[in-house]
Protein backbone atom coordinates (compact mmCIF):
# COMPACT_ATOMS: atom_id res chain seq x y z
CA UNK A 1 -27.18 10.69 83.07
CA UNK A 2 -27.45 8.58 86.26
CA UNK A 3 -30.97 9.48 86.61
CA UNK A 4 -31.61 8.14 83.44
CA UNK A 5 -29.99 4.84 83.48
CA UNK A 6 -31.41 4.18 87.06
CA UNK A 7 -35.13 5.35 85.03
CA UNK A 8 -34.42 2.71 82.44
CA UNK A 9 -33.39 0.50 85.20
CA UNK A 10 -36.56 0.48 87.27
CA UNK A 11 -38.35 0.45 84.10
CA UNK A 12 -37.39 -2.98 82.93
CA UNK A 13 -37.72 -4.14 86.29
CA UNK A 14 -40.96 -3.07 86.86
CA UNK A 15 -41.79 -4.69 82.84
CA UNK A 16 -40.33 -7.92 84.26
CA UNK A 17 -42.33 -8.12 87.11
CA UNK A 18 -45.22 -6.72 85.87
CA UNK A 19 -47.00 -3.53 85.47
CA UNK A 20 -50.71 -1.85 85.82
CA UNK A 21 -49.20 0.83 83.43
CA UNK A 22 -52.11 1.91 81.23
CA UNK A 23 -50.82 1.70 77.52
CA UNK A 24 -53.62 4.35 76.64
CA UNK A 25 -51.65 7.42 78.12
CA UNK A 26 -48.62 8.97 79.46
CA UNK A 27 -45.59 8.45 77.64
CA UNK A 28 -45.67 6.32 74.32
CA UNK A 29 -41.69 5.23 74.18
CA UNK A 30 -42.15 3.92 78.04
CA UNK A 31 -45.28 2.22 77.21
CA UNK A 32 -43.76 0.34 74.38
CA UNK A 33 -40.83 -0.13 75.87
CA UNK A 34 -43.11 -1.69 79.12
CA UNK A 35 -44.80 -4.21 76.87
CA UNK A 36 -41.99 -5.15 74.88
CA UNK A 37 -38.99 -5.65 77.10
CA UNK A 38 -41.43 -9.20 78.47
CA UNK A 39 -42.47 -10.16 74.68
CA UNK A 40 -38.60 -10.11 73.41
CA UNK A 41 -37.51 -12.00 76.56
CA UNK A 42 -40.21 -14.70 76.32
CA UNK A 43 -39.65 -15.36 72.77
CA UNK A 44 -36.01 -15.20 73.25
CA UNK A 45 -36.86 -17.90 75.93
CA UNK A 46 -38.38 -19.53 72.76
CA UNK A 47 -36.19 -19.63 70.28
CA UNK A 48 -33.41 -20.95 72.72
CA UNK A 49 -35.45 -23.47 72.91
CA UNK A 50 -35.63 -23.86 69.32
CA UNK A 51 -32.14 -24.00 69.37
CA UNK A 52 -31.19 -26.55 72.41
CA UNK A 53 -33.69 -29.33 71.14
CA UNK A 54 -32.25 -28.95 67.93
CA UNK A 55 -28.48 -29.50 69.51
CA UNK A 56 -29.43 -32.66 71.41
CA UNK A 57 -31.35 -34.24 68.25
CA UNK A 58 -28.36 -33.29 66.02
CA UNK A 59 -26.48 -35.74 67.74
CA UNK A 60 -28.79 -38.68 67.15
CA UNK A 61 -27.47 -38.01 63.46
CA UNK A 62 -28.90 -36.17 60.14
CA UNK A 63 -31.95 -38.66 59.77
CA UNK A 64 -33.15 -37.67 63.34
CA UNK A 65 -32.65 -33.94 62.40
CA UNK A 66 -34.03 -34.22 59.11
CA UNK A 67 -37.14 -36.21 61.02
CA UNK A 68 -37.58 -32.95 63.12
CA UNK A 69 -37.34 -30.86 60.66
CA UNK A 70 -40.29 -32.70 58.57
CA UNK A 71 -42.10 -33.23 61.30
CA UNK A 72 -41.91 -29.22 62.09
CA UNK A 73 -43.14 -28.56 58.90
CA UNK A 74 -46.23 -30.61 59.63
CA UNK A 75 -46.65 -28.69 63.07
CA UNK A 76 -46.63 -25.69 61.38
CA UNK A 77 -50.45 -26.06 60.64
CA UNK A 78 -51.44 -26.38 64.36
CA UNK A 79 -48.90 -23.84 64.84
CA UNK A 80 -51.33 -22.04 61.84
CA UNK A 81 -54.49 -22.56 64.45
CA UNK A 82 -52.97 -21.75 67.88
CA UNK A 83 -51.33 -18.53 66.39
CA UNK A 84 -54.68 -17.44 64.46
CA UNK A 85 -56.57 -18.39 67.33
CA UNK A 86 -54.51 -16.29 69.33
CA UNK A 87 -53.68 -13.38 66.92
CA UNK A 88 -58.11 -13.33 67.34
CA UNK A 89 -58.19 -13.48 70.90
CA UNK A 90 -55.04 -10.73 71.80
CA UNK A 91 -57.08 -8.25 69.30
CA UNK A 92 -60.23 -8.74 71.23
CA UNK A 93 -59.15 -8.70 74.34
CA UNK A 94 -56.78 -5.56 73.66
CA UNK A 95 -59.88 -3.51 72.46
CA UNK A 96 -62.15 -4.51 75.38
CA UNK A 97 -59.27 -3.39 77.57
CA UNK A 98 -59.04 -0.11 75.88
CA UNK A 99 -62.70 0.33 76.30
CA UNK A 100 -61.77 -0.02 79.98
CA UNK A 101 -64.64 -3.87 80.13
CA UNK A 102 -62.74 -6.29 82.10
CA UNK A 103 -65.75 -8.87 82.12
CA UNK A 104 -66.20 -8.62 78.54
CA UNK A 105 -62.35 -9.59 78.23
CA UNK A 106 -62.48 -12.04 80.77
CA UNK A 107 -65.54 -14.01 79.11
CA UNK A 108 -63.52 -13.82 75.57
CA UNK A 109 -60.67 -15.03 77.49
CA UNK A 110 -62.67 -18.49 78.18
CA UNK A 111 -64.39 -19.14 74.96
CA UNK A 112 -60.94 -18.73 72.81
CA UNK A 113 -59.69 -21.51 75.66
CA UNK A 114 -62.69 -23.26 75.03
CA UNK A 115 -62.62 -22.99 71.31
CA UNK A 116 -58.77 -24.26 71.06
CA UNK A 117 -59.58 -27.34 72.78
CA UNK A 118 -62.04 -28.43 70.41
CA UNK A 119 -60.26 -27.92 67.98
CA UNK A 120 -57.51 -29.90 69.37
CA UNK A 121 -58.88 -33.30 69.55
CA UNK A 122 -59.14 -34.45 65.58
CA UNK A 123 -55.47 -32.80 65.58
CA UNK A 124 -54.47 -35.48 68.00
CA UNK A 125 -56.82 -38.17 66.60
CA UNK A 126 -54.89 -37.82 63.24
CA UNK A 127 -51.17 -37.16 65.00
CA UNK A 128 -51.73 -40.31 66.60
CA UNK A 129 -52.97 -43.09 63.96
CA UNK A 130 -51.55 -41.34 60.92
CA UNK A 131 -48.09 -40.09 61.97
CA UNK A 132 -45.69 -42.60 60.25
CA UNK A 133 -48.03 -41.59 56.41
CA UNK A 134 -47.34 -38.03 57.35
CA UNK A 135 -43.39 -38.86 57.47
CA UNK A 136 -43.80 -41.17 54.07
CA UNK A 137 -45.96 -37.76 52.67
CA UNK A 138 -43.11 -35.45 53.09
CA UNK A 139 -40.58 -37.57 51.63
CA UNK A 140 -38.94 -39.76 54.49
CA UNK A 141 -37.20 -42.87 53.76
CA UNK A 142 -38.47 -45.95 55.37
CA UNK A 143 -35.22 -46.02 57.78
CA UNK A 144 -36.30 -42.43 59.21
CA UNK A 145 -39.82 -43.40 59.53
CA UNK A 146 -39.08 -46.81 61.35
CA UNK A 147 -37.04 -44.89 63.90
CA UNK A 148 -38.65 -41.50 64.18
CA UNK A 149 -42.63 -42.10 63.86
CA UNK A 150 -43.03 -41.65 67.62
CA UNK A 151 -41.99 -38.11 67.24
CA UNK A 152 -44.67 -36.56 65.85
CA UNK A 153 -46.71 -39.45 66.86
CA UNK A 154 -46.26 -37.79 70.44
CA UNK A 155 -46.27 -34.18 69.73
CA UNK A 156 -49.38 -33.93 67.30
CA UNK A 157 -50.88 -36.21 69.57
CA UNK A 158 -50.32 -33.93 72.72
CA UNK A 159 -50.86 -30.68 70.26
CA UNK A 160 -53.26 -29.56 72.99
CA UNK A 161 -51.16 -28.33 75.41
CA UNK A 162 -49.34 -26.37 72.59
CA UNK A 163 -52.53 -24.72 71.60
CA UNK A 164 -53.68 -23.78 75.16
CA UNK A 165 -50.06 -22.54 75.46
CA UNK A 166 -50.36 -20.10 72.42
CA UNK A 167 -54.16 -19.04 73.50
CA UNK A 168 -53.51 -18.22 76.56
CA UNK A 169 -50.12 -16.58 76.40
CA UNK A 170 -52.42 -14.09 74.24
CA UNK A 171 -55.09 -13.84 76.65
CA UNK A 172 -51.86 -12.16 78.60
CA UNK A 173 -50.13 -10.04 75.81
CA UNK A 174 -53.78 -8.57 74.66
CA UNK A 175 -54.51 -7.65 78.71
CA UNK A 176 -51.03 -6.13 79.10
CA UNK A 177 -49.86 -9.09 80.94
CA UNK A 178 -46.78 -9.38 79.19
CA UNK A 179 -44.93 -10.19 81.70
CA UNK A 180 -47.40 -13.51 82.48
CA UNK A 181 -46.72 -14.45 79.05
CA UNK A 182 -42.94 -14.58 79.38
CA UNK A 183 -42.85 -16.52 82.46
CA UNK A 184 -45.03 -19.27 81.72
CA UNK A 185 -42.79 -19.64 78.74
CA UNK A 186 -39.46 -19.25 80.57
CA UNK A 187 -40.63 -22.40 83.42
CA UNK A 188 -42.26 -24.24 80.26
CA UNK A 189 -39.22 -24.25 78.14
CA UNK A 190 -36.77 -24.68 81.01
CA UNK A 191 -38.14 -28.11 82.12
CA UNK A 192 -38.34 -29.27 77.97
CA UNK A 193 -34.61 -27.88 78.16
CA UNK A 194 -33.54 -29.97 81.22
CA UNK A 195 -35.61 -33.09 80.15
CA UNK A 196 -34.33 -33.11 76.90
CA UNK A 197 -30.67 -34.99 77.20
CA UNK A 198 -32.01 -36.78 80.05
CA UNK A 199 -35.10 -38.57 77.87
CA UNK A 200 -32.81 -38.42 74.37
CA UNK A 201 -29.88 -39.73 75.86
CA UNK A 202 -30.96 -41.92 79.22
CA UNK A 203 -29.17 -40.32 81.33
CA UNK A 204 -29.71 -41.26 85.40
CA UNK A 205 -32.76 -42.41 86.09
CA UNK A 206 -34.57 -41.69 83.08
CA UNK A 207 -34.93 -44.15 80.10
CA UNK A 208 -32.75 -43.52 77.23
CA UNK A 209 -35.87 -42.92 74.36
CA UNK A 210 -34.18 -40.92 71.53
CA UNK A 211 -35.99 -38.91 69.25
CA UNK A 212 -38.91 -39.66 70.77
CA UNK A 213 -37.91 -38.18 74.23
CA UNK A 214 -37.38 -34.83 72.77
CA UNK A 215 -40.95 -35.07 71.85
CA UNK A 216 -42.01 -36.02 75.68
CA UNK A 217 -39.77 -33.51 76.64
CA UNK A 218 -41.83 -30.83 74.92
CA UNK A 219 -44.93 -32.62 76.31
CA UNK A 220 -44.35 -32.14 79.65
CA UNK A 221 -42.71 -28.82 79.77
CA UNK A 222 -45.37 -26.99 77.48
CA UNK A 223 -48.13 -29.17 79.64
CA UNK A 224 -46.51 -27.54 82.87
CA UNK A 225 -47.00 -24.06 81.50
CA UNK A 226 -50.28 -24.74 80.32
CA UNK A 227 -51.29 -25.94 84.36
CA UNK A 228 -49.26 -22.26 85.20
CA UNK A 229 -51.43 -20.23 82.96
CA UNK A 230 -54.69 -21.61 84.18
CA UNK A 231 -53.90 -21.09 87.74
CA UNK A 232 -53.65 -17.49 87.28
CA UNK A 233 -56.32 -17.23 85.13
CA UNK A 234 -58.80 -18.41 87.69
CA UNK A 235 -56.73 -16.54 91.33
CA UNK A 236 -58.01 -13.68 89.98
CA UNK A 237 -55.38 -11.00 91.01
CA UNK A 238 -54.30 -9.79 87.16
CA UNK A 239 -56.59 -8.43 84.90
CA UNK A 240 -58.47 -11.13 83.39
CA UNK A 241 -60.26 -13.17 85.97
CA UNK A 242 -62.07 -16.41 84.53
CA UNK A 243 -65.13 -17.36 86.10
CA UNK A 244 -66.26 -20.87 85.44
CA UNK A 245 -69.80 -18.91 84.25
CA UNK A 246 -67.70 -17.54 81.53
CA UNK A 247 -67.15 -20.94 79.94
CA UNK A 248 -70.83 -21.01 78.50
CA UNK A 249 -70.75 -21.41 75.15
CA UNK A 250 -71.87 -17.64 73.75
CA UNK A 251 -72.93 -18.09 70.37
CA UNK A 252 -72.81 -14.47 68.91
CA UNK A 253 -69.05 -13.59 70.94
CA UNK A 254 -67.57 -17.41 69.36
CA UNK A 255 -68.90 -16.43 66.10
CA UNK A 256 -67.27 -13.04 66.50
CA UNK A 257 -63.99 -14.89 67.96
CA UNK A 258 -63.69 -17.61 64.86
CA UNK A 259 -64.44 -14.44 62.02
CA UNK A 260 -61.47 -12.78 62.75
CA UNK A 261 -59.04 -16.06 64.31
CA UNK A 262 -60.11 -17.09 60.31
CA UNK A 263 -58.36 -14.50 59.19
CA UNK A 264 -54.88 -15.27 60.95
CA UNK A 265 -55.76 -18.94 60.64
CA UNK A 266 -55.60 -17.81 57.06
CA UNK A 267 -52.27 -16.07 57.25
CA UNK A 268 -50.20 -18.60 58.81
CA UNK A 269 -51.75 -21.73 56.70
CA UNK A 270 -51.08 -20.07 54.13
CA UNK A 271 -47.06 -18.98 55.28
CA UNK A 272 -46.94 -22.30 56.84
CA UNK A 273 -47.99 -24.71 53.97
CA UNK A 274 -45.84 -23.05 51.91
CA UNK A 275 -43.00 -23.66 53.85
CA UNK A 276 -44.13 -27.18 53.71
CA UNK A 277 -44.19 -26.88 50.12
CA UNK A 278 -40.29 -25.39 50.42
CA UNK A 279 -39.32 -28.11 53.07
CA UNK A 280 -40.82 -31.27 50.52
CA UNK A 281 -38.55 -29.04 47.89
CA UNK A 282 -35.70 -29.85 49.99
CA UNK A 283 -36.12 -33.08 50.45
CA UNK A 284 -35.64 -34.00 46.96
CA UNK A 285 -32.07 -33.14 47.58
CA UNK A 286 -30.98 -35.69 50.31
CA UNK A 287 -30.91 -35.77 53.86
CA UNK A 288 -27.67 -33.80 54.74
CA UNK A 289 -29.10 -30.73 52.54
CA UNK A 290 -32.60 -31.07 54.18
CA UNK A 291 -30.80 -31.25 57.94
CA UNK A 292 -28.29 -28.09 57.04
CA UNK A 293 -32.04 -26.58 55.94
CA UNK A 294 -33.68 -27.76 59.18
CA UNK A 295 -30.26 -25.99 61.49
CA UNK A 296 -30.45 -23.09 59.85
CA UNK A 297 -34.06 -22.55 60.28
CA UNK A 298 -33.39 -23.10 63.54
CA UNK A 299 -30.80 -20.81 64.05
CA UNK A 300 -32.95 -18.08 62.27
CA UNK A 301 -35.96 -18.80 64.31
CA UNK A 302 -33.29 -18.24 67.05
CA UNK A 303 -33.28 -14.33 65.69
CA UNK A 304 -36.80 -13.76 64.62
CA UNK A 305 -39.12 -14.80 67.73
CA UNK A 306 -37.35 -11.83 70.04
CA UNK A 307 -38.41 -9.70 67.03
CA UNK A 308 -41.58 -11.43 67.10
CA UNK A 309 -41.93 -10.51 70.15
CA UNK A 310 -41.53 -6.94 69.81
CA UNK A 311 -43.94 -6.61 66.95
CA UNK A 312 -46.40 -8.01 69.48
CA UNK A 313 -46.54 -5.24 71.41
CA UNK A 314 -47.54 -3.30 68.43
CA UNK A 315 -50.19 -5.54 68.22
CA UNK A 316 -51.36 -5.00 72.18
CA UNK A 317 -50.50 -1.03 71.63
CA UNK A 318 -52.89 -0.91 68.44
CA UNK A 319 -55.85 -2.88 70.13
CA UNK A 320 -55.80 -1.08 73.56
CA UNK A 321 -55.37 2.46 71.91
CA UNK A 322 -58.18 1.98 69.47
CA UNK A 323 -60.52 0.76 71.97
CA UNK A 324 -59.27 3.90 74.29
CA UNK A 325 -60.04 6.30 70.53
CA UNK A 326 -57.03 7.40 69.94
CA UNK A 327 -55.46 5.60 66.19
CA UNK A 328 -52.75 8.20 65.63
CA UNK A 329 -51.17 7.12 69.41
CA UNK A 330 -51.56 3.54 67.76
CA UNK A 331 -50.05 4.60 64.25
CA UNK A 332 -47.19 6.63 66.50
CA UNK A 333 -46.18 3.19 68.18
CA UNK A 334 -46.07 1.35 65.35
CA UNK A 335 -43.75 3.60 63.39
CA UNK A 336 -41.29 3.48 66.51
CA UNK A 337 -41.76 -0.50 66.75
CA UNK A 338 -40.72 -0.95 63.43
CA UNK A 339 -37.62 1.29 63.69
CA UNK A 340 -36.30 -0.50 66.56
CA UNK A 341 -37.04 -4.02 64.92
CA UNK A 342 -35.15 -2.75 61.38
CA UNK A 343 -31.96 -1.65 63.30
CA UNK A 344 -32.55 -5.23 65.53
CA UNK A 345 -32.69 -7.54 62.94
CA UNK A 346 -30.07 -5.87 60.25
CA UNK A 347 -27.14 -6.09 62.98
CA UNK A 348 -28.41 -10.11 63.49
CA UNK A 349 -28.18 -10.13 59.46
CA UNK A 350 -24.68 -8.80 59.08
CA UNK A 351 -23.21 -11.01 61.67
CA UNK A 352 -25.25 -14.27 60.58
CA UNK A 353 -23.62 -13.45 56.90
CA UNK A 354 -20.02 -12.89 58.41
CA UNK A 355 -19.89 -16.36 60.81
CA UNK A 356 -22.74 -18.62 59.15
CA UNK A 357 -20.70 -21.40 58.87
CA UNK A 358 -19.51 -21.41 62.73
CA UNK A 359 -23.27 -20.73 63.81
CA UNK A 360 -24.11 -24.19 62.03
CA UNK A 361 -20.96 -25.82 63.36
CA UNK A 362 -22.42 -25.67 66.32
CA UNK A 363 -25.41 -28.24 65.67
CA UNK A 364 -22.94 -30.71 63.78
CA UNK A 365 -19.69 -31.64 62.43
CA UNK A 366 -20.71 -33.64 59.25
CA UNK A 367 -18.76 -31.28 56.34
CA UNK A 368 -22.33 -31.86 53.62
CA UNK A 369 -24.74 -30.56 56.38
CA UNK A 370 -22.32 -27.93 57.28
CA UNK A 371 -22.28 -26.45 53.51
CA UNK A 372 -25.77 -26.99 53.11
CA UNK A 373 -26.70 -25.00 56.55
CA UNK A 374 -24.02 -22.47 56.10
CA UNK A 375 -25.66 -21.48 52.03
CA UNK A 376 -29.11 -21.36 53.95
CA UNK A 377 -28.15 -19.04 56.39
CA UNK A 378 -26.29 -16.72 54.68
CA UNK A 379 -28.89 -16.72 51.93
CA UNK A 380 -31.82 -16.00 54.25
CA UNK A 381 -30.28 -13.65 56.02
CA UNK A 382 -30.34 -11.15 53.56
CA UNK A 383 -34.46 -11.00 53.87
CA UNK A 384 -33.99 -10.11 57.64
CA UNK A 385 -34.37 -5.70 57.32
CA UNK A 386 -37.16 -6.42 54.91
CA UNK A 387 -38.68 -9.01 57.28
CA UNK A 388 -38.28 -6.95 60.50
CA UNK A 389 -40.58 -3.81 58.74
CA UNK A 390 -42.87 -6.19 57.18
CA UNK A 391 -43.89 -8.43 60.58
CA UNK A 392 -44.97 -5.13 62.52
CA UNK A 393 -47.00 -3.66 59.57
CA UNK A 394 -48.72 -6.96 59.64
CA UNK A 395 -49.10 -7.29 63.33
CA UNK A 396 -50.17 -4.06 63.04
CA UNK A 397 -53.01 -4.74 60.91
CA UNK A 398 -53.73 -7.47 62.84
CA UNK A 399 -53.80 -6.06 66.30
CA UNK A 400 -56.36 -3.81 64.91
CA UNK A 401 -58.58 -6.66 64.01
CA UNK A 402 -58.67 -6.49 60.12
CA UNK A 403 -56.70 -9.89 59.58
CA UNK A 404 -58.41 -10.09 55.91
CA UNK A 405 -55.62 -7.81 55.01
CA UNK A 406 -52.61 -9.54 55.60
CA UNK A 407 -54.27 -12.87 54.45
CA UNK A 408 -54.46 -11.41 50.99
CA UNK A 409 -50.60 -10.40 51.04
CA UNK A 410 -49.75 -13.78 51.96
CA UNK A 411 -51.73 -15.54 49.65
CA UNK A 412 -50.15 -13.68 47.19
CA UNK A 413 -46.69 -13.31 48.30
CA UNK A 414 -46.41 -17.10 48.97
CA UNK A 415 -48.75 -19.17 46.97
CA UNK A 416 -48.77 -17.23 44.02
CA UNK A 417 -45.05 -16.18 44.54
CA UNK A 418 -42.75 -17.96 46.14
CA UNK A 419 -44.15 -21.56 45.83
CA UNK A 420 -43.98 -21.68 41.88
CA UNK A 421 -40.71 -19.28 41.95
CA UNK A 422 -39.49 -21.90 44.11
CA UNK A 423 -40.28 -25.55 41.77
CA UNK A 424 -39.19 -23.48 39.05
CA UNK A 425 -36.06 -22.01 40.06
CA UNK A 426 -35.05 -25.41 41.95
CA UNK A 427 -36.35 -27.93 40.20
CA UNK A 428 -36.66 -26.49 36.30
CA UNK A 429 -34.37 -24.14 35.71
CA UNK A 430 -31.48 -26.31 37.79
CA UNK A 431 -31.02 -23.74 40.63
CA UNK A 432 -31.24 -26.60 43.23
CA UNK A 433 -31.62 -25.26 47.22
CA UNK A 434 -30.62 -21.77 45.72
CA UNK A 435 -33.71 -21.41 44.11
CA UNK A 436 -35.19 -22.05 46.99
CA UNK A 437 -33.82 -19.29 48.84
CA UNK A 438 -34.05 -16.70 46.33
CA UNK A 439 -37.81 -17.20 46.17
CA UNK A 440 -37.71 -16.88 50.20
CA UNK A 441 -36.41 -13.27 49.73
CA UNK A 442 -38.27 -12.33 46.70
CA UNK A 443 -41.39 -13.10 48.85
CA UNK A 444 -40.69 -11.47 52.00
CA UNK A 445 -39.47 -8.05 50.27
CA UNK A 446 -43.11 -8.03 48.53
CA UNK A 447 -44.31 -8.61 52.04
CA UNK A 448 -42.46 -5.45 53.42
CA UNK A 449 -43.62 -3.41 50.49
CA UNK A 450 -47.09 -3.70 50.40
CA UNK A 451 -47.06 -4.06 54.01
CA UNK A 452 -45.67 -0.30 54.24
CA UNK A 453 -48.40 0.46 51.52
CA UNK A 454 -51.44 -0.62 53.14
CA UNK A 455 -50.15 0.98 56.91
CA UNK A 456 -50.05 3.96 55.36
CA UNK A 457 -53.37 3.86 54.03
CA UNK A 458 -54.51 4.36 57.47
CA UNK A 459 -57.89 2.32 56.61
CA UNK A 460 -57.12 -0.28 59.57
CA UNK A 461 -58.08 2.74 62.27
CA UNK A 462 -61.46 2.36 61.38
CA UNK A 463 -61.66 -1.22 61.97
CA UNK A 464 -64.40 -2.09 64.43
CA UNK A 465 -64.63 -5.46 66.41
């Protein structure tokens, strides 16, 4: 018994500080766990993030909150990009790894880096001259817009470093370099945690800028782990080494790269503009039910991005082994990631539904925001055993480079699901923010359903990139 727990032991330290462990062979359950134990920690880094910004805006008042909150929604499109830029770039790189070519990976590496900052500037063109409009689109009132415009003012109009941050954190995770990934995020999110009061709330020597020092908060800290990534990428001691060389625009690899980035482009505009669609619901409703919304999303993503994080290494484990030949190692490792990620998630339901109302208690003491957060949680909650099978079978399918797939469920699972179940349950039939949240978990049951279906199908191992 000793043996074992000092096994486990070395084994998280050695995922922590990194490993050359090749996820190809030897034991699958060590290889996963490798991989994962890095991906849950930095996304738990993440979402305490998610959580601590939220906690210092929350006491600026609901308007502030309810500013985020919109302004998240916006930033869920770049979020869109980055992430299908990314989801691209981790399956290429994971299948030139499995065929054991370094250099091929490396120079895919630097034209989805190159490709992401392209892409970046009309973002930041439009962040930057259009940002109050984009607060009067989604419903503001003239008060939060004459206070709060400088928030997404400065992070859409600084939404580079969050795409290089993305990219390259899955130039890491398709490599095996989890463990890069989850550093860069823990320094990046530590500075945006310590900055935070001290730009929001003035304190020492730092000006006292509100809302709008959360957002330089973010700015700096993701900026300072976008400076981190690219200095390893270019000492060349982990396994992708950048050569400036690589940076040469290849027509035929780009064209490759944006065909199947499209694809989870695709998947999260799609998720994400309908949760735009939900959030401009919500806003119909007032302020204190669109801030109880905005906390409880919050708290949720709290939850989800360790899961996230371990469906990720499905992702890397699919890639790599079907590069390496060998899709019934890769179908193996899925099947025990999304085991582990039910029994996860379903003990962070039960207790969210037990104490929802002190989780949101801890953002704010205003009674309407309370009730409103406290229904939101509880309600979403439920989705959370559904949603924990139904994000690996997807990463899954997208790890293996077929990202057409899982584009189709979510066109049909949101758009043609739960945007119209949504306006009708909410705003015809009467249902208010409960219809809201019933069409959330009508939609992401269908998602674990046919999710399960098409896995099973096995037609994804044949998927050639």
């Amino acid at each position: 018994m000793k043996e074992k727990i000092r096994d486990i032991f070395n084994d998280i330290v050695e995922s922590i500080k990194g490993t050359e462990q090749d996820f190809t062979t030897g034991k699958l359950g060590r290889a996963i766990f490798l991989l994962a134990v890095p991906m849950v920690l930095e996304m738990a880094m993440e979402s305490v993030f998610a959580v601590v910004d939220i906690f210092f805006v929350s006491r600026l008042g609901s308007e502030a909150v309810a500013t985020v909150g919109i302004t998240e929604s916006v930033m869920t499109l770049l979020y869109a990009i980055s992430l299908g830029l990314g989801m691209g770039t981790t399956a290429l790189i994971a299948r030139r790894v499995g065929e054991g070519d370094m250099r091929k990976a490396s120079v895919t590496a630097a034209q989805s880096i190159s490709l992401g900052i392209i892409l970046s500037i009309p973002i930041a063109l439009a962040g930057i001259y259009f940002a109050p409009d984009l607060l009067e689109l989604m419903g503001s009132s003239q008060s939060m817009i004459d206070s709060g415009y400088k928030y997404p003012q400065i992070i859409i109009g600084f939404n580079l470093v969050i795409m290089l941050l993305f990219i390259i954190n899955s130039i890491f995770r398709g490599s095996g370099d989890a463990a890069l990934s989850m550093r860069i995020l823990w320094v990046s999110n530590f500075i945006n945690i310590i900055l935070d009061p001290c730009l929001i709330f003035g304190l020492g020597p730092f000006p006292e800028m509100g809302i709008a020092g959360a957002a330089t908060a973010t700015v700096i800290g993701r900026g300072t782990g976008v400076i981190f990534q690219l200095y390893l990428l270019f000492n060349r001691k982990h396994r992708i080494k950048i050569r400036i060389n690589d940076f040469k625009l290849r027509i035929k690899l780009m064209l490759k790269l944006i065909r199947i980035s499209l694809g989870g482009i695709g998947q999260f505009l799609i998720s994400t503009t309908s949760w735009i669609g939900l959030v401009r619901i919500m806003s119909t409703f007032g302020s204190s039910v669109l801030a109880g919304y905005t906390i409880a999303i919050r708290i949720i993503i709290f939850s989800l991005l360790p899961s996230w994080g371990l469906s990720n290494s499905a992702s890397t484990m699919v890639g790599q082994n079907l590069g390496a030949k060998k899709p019934e190692r890769a179908e193996r490792a899925v099947i025990i990631t999304s085991k582990v990620n039910f029994v996860f998630l379903t003990s962070i339901a039960v207790m969210f539904f037990l104490f929802a109302e002190e989780f949101v208690e801890i953002f704010t003491s205003e009674p309407a925001v309370v009730l409103a957060g406290t229904e939101a949680l509880r309600f979403i909650s439920i989705i959370f055993p559904f949603y924990a099978v139904g994000m690996v079978m997807i990463q899954a399918l997208n790890g293996s480079g077929d990202t057409k797939t899982p584009t189709i469920i979510n066109f049909f699972c949101f758009w043609l699901t739960e945007l119209p179940v949504a306006y009708i349950l909410s705003m015809k039939l009467g249902f208010h923010a409960h219809g809201v949240y019933l069409a959330i978990i009508l939609a992401d049951v269908m998602i674990a359903i046919i999710g399960i279906i098409v896995f099973r199908r096995g037609k994804w191992k044949l998927k050639e990139i």
